[in-house]
C-alpha atoms as a PDB file:
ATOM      1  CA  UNK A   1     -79.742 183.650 128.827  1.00  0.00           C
ATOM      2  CA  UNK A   2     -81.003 183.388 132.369  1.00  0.00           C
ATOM      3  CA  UNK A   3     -79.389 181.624 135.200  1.00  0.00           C
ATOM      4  CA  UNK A   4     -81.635 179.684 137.335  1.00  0.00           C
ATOM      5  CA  UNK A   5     -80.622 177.912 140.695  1.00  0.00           C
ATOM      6  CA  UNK A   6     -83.493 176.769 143.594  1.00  0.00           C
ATOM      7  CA  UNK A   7     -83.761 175.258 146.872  1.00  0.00           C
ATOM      8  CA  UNK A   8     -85.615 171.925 146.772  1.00  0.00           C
ATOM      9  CA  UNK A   9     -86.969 170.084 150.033  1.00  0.00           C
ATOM     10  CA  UNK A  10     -90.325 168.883 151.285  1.00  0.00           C
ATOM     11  CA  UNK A  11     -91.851 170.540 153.016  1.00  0.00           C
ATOM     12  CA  UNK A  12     -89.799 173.483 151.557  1.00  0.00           C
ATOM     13  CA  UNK A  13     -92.172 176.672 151.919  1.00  0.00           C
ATOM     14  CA  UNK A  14     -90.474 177.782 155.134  1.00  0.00           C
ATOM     15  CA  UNK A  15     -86.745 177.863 153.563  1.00  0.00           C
ATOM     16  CA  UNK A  16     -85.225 181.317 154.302  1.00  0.00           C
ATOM     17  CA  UNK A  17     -82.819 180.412 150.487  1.00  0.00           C
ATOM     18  CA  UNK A  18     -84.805 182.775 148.129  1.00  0.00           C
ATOM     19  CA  UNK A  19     -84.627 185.623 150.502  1.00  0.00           C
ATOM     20  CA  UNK A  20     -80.734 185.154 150.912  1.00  0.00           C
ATOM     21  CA  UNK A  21     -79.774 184.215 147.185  1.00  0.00           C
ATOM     22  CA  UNK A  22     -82.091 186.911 145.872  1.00  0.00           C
ATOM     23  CA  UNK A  23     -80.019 189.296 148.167  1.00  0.00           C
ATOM     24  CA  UNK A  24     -76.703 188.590 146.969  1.00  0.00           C
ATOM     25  CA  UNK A  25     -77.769 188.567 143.333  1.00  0.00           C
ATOM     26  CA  UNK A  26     -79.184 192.147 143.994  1.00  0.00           C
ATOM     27  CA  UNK A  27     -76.058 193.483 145.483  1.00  0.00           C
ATOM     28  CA  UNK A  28     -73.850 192.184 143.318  1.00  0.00           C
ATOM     29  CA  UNK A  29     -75.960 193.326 139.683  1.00  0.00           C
ATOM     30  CA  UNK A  30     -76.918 189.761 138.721  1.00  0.00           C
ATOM     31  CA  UNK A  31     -80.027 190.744 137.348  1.00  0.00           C
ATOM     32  CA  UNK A  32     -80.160 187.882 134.866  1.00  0.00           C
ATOM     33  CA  UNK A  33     -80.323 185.203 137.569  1.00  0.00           C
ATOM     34  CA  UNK A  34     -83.653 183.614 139.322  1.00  0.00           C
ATOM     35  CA  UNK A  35     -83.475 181.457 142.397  1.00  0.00           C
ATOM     36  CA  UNK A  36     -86.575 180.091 143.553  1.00  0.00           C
ATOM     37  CA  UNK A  37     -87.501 176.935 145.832  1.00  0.00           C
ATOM     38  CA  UNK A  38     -89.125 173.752 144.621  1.00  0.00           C
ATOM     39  CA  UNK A  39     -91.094 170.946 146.619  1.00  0.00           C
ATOM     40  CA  UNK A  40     -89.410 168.242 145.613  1.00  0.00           C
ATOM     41  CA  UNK A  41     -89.225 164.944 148.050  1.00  0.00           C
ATOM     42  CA  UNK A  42     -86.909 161.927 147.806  1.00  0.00           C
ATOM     43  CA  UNK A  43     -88.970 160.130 145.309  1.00  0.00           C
ATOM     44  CA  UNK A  44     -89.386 162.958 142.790  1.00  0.00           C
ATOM     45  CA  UNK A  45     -85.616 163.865 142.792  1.00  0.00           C
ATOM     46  CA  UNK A  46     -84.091 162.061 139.842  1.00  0.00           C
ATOM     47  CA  UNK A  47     -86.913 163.471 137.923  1.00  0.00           C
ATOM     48  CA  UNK A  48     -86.557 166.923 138.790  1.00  0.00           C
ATOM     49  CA  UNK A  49     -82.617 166.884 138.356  1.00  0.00           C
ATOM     50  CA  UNK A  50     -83.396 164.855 134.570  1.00  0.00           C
ATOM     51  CA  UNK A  51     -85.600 167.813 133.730  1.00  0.00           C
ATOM     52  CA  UNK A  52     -83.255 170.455 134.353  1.00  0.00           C
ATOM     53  CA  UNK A  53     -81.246 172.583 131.208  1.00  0.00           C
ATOM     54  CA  UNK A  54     -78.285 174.099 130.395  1.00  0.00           C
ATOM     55  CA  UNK A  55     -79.518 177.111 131.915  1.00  0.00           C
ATOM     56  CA  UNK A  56     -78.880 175.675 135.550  1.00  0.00           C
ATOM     57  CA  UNK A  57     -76.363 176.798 137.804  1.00  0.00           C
ATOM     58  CA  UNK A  58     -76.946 175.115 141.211  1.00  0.00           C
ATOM     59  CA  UNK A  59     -79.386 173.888 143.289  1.00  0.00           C
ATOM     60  CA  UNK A  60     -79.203 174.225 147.347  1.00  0.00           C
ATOM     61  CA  UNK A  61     -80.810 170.697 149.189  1.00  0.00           C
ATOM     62  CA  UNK A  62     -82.744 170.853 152.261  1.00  0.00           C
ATOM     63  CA  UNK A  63     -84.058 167.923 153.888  1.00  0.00           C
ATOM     64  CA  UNK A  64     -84.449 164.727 153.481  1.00  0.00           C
ATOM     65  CA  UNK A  65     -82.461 165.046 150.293  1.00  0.00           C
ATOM     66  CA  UNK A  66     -78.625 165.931 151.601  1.00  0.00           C
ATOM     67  CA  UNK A  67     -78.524 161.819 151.895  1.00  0.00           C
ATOM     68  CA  UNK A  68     -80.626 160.833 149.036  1.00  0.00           C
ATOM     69  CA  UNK A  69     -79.135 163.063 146.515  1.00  0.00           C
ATOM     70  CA  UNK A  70     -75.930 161.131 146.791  1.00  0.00           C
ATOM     71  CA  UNK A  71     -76.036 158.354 144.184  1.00  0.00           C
ATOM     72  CA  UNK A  72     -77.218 161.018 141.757  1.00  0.00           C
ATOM     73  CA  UNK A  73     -73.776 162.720 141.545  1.00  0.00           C
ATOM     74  CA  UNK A  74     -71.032 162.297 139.181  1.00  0.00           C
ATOM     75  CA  UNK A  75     -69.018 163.862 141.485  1.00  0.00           C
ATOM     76  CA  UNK A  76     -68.670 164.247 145.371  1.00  0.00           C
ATOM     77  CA  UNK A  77     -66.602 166.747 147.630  1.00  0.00           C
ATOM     78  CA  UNK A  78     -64.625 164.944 150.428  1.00  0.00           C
ATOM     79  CA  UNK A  79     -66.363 166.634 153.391  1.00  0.00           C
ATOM     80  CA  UNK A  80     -69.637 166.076 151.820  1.00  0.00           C
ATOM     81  CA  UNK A  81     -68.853 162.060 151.160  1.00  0.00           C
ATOM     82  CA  UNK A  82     -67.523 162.037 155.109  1.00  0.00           C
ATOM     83  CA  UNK A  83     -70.650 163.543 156.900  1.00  0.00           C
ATOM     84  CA  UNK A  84     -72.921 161.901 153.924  1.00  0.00           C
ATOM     85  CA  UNK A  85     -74.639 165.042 153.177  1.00  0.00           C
ATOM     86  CA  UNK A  86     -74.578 167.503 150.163  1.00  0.00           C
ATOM     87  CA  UNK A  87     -76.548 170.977 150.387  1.00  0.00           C
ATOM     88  CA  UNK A  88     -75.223 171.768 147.304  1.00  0.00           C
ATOM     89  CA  UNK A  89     -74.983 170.610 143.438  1.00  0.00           C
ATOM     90  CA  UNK A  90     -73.088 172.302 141.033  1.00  0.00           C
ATOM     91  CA  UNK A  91     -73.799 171.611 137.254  1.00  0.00           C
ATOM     92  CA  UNK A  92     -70.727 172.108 135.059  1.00  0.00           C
ATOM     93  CA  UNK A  93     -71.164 173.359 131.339  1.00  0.00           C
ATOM     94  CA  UNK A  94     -71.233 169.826 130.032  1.00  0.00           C
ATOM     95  CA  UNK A  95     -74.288 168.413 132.675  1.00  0.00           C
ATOM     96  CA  UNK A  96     -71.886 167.083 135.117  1.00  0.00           C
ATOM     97  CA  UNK A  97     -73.255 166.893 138.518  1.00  0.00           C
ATOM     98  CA  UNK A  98     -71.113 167.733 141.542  1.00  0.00           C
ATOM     99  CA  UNK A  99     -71.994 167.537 145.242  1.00  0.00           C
ATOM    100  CA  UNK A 100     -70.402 169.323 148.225  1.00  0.00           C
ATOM    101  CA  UNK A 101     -71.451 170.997 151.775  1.00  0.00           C
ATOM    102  CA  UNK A 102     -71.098 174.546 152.547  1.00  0.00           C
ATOM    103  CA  UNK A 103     -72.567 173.551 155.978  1.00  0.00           C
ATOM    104  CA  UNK A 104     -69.644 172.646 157.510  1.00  0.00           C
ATOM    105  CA  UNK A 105     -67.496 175.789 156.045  1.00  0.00           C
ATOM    106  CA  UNK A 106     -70.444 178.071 157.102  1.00  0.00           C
ATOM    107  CA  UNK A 107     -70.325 176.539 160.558  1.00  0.00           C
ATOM    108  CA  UNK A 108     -66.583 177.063 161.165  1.00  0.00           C
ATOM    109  CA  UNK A 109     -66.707 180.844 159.147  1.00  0.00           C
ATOM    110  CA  UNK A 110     -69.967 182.109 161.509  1.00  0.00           C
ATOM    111  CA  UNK A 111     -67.888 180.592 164.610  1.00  0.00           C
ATOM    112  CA  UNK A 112     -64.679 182.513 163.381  1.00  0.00           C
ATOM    113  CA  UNK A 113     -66.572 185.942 162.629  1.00  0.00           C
ATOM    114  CA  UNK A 114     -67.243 185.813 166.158  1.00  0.00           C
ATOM    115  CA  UNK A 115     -63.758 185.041 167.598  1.00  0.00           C
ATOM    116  CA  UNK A 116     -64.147 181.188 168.119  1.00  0.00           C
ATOM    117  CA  UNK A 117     -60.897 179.272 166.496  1.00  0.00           C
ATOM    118  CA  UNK A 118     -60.363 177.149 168.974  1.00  0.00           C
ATOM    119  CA  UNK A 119     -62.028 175.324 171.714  1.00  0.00           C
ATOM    120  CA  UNK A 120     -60.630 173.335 174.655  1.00  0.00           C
ATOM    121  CA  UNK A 121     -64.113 171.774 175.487  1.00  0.00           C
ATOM    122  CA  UNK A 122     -66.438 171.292 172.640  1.00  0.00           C
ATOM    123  CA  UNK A 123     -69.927 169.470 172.705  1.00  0.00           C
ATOM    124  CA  UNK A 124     -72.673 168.688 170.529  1.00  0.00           C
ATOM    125  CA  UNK A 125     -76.235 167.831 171.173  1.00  0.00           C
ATOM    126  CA  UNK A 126     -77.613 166.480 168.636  1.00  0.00           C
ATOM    127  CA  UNK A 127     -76.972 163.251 166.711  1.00  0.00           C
ATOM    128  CA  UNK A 128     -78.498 163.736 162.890  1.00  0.00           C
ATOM    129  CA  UNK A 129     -76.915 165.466 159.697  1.00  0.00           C
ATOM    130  CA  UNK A 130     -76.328 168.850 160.930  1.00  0.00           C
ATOM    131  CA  UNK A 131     -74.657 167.054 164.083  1.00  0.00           C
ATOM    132  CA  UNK A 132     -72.339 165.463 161.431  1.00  0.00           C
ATOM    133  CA  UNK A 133     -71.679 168.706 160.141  1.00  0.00           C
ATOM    134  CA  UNK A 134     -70.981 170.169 163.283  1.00  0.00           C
ATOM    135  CA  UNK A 135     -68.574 167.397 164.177  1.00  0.00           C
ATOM    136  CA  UNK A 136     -66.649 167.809 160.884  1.00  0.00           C
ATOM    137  CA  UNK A 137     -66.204 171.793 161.713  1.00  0.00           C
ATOM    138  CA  UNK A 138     -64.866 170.911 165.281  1.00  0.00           C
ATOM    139  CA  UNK A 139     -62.381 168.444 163.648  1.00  0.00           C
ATOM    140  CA  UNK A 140     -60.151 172.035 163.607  1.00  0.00           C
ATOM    141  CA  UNK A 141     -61.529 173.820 166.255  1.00  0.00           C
ATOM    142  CA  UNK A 142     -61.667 171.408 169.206  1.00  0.00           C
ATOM    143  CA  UNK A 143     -58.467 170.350 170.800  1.00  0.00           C
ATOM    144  CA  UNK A 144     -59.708 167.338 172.776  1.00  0.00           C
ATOM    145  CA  UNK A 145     -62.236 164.996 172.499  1.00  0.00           C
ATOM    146  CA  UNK A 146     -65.973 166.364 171.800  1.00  0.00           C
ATOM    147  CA  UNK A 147     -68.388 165.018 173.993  1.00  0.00           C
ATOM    148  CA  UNK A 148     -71.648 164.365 171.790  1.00  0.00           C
ATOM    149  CA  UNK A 149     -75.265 164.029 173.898  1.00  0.00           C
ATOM    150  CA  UNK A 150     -77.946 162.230 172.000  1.00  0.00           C
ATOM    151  CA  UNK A 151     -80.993 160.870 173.028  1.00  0.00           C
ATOM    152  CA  UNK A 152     -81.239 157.406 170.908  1.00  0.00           C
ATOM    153  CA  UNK A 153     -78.345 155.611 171.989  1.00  0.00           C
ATOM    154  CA  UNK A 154     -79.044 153.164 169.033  1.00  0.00           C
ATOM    155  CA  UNK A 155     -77.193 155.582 166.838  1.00  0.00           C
ATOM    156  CA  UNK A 156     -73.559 155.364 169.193  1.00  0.00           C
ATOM    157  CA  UNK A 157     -72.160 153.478 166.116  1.00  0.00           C
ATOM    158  CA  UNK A 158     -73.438 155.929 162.739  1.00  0.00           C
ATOM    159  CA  UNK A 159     -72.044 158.630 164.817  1.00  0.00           C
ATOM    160  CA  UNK A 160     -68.333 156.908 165.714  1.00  0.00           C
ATOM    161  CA  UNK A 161     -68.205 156.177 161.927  1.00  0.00           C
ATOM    162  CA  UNK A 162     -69.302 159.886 161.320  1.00  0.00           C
ATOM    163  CA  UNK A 163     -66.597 160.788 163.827  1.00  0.00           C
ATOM    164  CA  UNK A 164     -63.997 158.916 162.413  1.00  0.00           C
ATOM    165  CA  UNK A 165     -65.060 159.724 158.639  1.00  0.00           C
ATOM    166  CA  UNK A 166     -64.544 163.629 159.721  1.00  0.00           C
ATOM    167  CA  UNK A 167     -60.912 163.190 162.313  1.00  0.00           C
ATOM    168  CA  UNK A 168     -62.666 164.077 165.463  1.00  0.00           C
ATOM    169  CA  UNK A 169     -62.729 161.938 168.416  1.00  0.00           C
ATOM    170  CA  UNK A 170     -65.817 161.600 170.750  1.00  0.00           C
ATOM    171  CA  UNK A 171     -67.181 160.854 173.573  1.00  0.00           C
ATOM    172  CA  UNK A 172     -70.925 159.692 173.482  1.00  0.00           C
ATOM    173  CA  UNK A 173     -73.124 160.729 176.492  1.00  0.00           C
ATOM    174  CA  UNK A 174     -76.466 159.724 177.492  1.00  0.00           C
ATOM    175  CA  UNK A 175     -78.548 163.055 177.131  1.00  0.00           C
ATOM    176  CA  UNK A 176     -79.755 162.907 180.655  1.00  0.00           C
ATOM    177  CA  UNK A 177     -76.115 164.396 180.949  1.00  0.00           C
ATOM    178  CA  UNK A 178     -76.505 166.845 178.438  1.00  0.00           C
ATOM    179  CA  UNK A 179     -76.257 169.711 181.053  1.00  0.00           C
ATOM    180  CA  UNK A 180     -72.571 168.847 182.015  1.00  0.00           C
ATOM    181  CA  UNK A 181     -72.111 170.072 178.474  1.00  0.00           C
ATOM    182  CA  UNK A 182     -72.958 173.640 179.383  1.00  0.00           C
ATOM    183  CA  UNK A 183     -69.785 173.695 181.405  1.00  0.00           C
ATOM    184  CA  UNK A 184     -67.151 173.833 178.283  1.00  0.00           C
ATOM    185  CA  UNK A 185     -66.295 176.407 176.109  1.00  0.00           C
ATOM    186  CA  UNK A 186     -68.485 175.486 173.486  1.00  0.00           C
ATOM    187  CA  UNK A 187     -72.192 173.725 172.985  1.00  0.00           C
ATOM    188  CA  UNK A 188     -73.273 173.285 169.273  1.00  0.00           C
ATOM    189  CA  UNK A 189     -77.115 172.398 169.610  1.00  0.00           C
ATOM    190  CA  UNK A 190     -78.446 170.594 166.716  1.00  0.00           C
ATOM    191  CA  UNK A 191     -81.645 169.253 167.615  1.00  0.00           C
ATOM    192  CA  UNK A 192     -85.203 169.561 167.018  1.00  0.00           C
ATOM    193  CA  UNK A 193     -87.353 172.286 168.072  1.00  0.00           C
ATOM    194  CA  UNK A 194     -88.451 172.427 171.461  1.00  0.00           C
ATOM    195  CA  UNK A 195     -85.693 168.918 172.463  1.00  0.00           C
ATOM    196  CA  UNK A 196     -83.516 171.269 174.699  1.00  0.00           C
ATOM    197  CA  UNK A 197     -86.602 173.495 176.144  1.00  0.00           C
ATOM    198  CA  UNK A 198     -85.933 171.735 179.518  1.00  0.00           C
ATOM    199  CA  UNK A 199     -82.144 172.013 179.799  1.00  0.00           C
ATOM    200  CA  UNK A 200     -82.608 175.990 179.863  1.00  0.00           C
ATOM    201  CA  UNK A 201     -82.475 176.520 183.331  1.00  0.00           C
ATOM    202  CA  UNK A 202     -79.312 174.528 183.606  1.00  0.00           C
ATOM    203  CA  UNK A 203     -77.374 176.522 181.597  1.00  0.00           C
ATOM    204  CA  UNK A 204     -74.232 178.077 184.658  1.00  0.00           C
ATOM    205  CA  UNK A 205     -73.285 181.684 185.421  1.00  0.00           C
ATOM    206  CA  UNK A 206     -70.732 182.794 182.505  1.00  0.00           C
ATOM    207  CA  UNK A 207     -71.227 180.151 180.282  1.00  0.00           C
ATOM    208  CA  UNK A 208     -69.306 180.005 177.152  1.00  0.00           C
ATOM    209  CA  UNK A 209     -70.429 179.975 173.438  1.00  0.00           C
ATOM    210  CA  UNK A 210     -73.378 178.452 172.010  1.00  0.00           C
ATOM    211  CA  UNK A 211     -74.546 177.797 168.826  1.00  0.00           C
ATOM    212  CA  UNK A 212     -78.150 176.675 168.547  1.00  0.00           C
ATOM    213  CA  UNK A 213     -78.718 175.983 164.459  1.00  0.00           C
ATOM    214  CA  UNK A 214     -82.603 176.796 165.167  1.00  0.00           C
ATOM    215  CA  UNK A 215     -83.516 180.066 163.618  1.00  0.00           C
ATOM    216  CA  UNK A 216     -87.556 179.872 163.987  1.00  0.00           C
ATOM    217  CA  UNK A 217     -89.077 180.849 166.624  1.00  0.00           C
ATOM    218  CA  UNK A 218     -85.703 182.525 168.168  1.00  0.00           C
ATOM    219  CA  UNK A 219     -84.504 182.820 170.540  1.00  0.00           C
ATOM    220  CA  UNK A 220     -85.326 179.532 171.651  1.00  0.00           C
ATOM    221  CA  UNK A 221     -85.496 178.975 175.967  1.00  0.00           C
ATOM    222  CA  UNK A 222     -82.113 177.406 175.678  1.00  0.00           C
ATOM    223  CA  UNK A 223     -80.600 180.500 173.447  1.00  0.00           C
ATOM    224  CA  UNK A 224     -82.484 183.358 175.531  1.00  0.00           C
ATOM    225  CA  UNK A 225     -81.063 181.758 179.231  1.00  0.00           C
ATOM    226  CA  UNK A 226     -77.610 181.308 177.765  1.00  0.00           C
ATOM    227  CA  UNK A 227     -77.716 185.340 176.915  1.00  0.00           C
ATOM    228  CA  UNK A 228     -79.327 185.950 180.165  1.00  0.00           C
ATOM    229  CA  UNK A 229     -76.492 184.390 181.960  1.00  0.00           C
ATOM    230  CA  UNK A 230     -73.650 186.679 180.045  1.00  0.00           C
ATOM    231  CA  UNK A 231     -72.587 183.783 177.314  1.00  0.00           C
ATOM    232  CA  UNK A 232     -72.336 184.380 173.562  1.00  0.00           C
ATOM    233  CA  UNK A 233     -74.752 182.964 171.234  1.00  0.00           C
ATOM    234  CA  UNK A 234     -74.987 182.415 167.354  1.00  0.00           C
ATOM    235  CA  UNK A 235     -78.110 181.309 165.891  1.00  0.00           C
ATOM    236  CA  UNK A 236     -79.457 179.356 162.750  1.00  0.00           C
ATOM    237  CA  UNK A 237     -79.379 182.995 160.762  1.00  0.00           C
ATOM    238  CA  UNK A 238     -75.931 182.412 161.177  1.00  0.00           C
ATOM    239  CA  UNK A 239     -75.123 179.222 160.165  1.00  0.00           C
ATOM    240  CA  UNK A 240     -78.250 179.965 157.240  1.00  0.00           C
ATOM    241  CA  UNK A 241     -75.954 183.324 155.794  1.00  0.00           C
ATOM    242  CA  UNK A 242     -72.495 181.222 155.952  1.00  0.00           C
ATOM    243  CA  UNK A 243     -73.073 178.539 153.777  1.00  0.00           C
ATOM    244  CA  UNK A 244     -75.349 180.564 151.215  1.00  0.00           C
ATOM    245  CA  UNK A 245     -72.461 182.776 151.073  1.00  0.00           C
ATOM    246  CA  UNK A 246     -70.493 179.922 150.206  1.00  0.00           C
ATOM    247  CA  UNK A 247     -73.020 178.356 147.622  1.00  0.00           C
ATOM    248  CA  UNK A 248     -73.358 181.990 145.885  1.00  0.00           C
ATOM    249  CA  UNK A 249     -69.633 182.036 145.282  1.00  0.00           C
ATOM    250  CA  UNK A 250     -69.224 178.344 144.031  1.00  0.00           C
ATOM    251  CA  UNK A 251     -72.772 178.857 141.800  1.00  0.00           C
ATOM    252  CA  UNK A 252     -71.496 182.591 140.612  1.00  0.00           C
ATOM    253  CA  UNK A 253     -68.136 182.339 140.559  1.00  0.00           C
ATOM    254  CA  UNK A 254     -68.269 186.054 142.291  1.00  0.00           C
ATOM    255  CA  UNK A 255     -66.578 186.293 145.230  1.00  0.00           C
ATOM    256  CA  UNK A 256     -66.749 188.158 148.278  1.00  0.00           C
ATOM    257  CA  UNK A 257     -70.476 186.797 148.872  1.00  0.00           C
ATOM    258  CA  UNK A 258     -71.631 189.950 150.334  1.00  0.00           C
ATOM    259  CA  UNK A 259     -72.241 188.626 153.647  1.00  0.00           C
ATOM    260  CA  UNK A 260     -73.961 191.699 155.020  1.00  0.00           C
ATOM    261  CA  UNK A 261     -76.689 191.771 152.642  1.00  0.00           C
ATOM    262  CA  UNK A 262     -77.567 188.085 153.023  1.00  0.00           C
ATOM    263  CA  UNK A 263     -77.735 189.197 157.313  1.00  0.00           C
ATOM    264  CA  UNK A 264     -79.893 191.774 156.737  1.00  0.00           C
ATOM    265  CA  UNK A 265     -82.274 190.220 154.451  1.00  0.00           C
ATOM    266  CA  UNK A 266     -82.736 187.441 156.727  1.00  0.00           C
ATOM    267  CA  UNK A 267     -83.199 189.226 159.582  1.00  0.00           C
ATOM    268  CA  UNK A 268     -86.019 191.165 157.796  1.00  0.00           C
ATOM    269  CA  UNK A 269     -87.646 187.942 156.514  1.00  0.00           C
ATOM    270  CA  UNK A 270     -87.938 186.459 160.175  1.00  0.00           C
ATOM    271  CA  UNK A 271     -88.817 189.807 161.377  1.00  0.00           C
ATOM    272  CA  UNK A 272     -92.045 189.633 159.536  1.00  0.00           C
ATOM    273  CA  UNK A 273     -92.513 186.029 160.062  1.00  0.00           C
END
């Protein structure tokens, strides 16, 4: 019997999944399993996951259904209930539905691959679910306070409960600040396309390590000045290959994830984008 797992989102015709699941099935022989992605939005969910068989391994969740999916689950994952977002359901032999994040575990694994344990200054820019995630990573890499720059101050307290939820302190900033950030060790950007455009030429002489979760168009202004100026930078592809690494293991049960693969393939998908 064929395994199926899929990506659902809306809209969901951009998601990079297919490419990277496809990849690791190839390299590691599992011809018998299909992965394919799914418009599904927050209305349609319960539907979709009611209509799915034995057959089912996993599903990966883009947005806007890492929140929604929640009261679906028999089951939740700790990190997942403390940033209140699952990107991945795993379906057990008898139906049972659990929910976890590979996000956060693919943050902190792409950091380490490039030499970042530990950071003395950390900051985030950002303030929605992949800024939760990002928080919950620096919980073990950040040995002070993390100074988080958003740009809706009506969101100072979801993000102290987020910040409590995951163990890491913070300290909110207005984001008309957001380019004393560029002074630390480490910047994890995790906003919209084009929202840090204007903070590229602030960016200092030697800055440290960013992390900018876009992937499309890359490099964005922000990621091409920090290179320019002699700092490292990790993009979305990164984060993207870590936690599908992750969520082929837990829906496979094979493990090493053959990490290399799952680069390559996505750097050939955006290359032809």
């Amino acid at each position: 019997m064929s395994r199926h797992a899929a990506v659902l989102g809306s809209p969901i015709a951009h998601s990079l999944s297919p490419v990277l699941h496809r990849a690791a099935y190839a390299a590691l022989g599992l011809t018998d399993w299909i992965y394919d992605a799914h418009e599904v939005d927050e209305a349609s969910l319960p539907d979709f996951l009611s209509g799915l068989d034995a057959s089912w391994a996993g599903l990966s969740l883009t947005m806007p259904l890492k929140r929604a999916v929640i009261p679906l689950l028999d089951e939740v994952s700790a990190t997942a209930r403390a940033v209140e977002a699952v990107n991945t359901v795993l379906f057990a032999q008898d139906g049972a539905r659990t929910g976890t994040n590979t996000d956060v575990p693919g943050l902190v694994n792409a950091l380490a691959e490039r030499g970042v344990r530990q950071a003395s200054a950390a900051s985030v820019l950002g303030a929605g679910a992949t800024a939760s995630s990002a928080l919950s990573a620096l919980s073990g890499i950040a040995k002070g306070e993390v100074e988080i720059y958003i740009r809706n101050r009506a969101r100072d307290a979801e993000v102290h409960a987020i910040a409590e939820a995951v163990g890491t302190a913070v300290r909110i900033r207005d984001w008309a600040e957001a380019p004393a950030a560029f002074e630390g060790d480490l910047v994890i950007s995790t906003t919209p396309a084009g929202a840090t455009d204007t903070l590229a030429p602030s960016v200092p002489t030697n800055p440290g390590t960013l992390f900018d979760v876009l992937y499309h168009p890359w490099p964005t202004p922000l990621a091409a000045a920090w290179a320019e100026h002699g700092g490292a930078v990790l993009g979305g592809l990164d984060l993207l290959v870590h936690q599908a690494v992750l969520q082929v293991e837990l829906m496979t049960g094979r493990a090493p994830a053959p990490l290399a693969e799952l680069r390559a393939a996505g750097e050939a998908a955006l290359g032809g984008r």
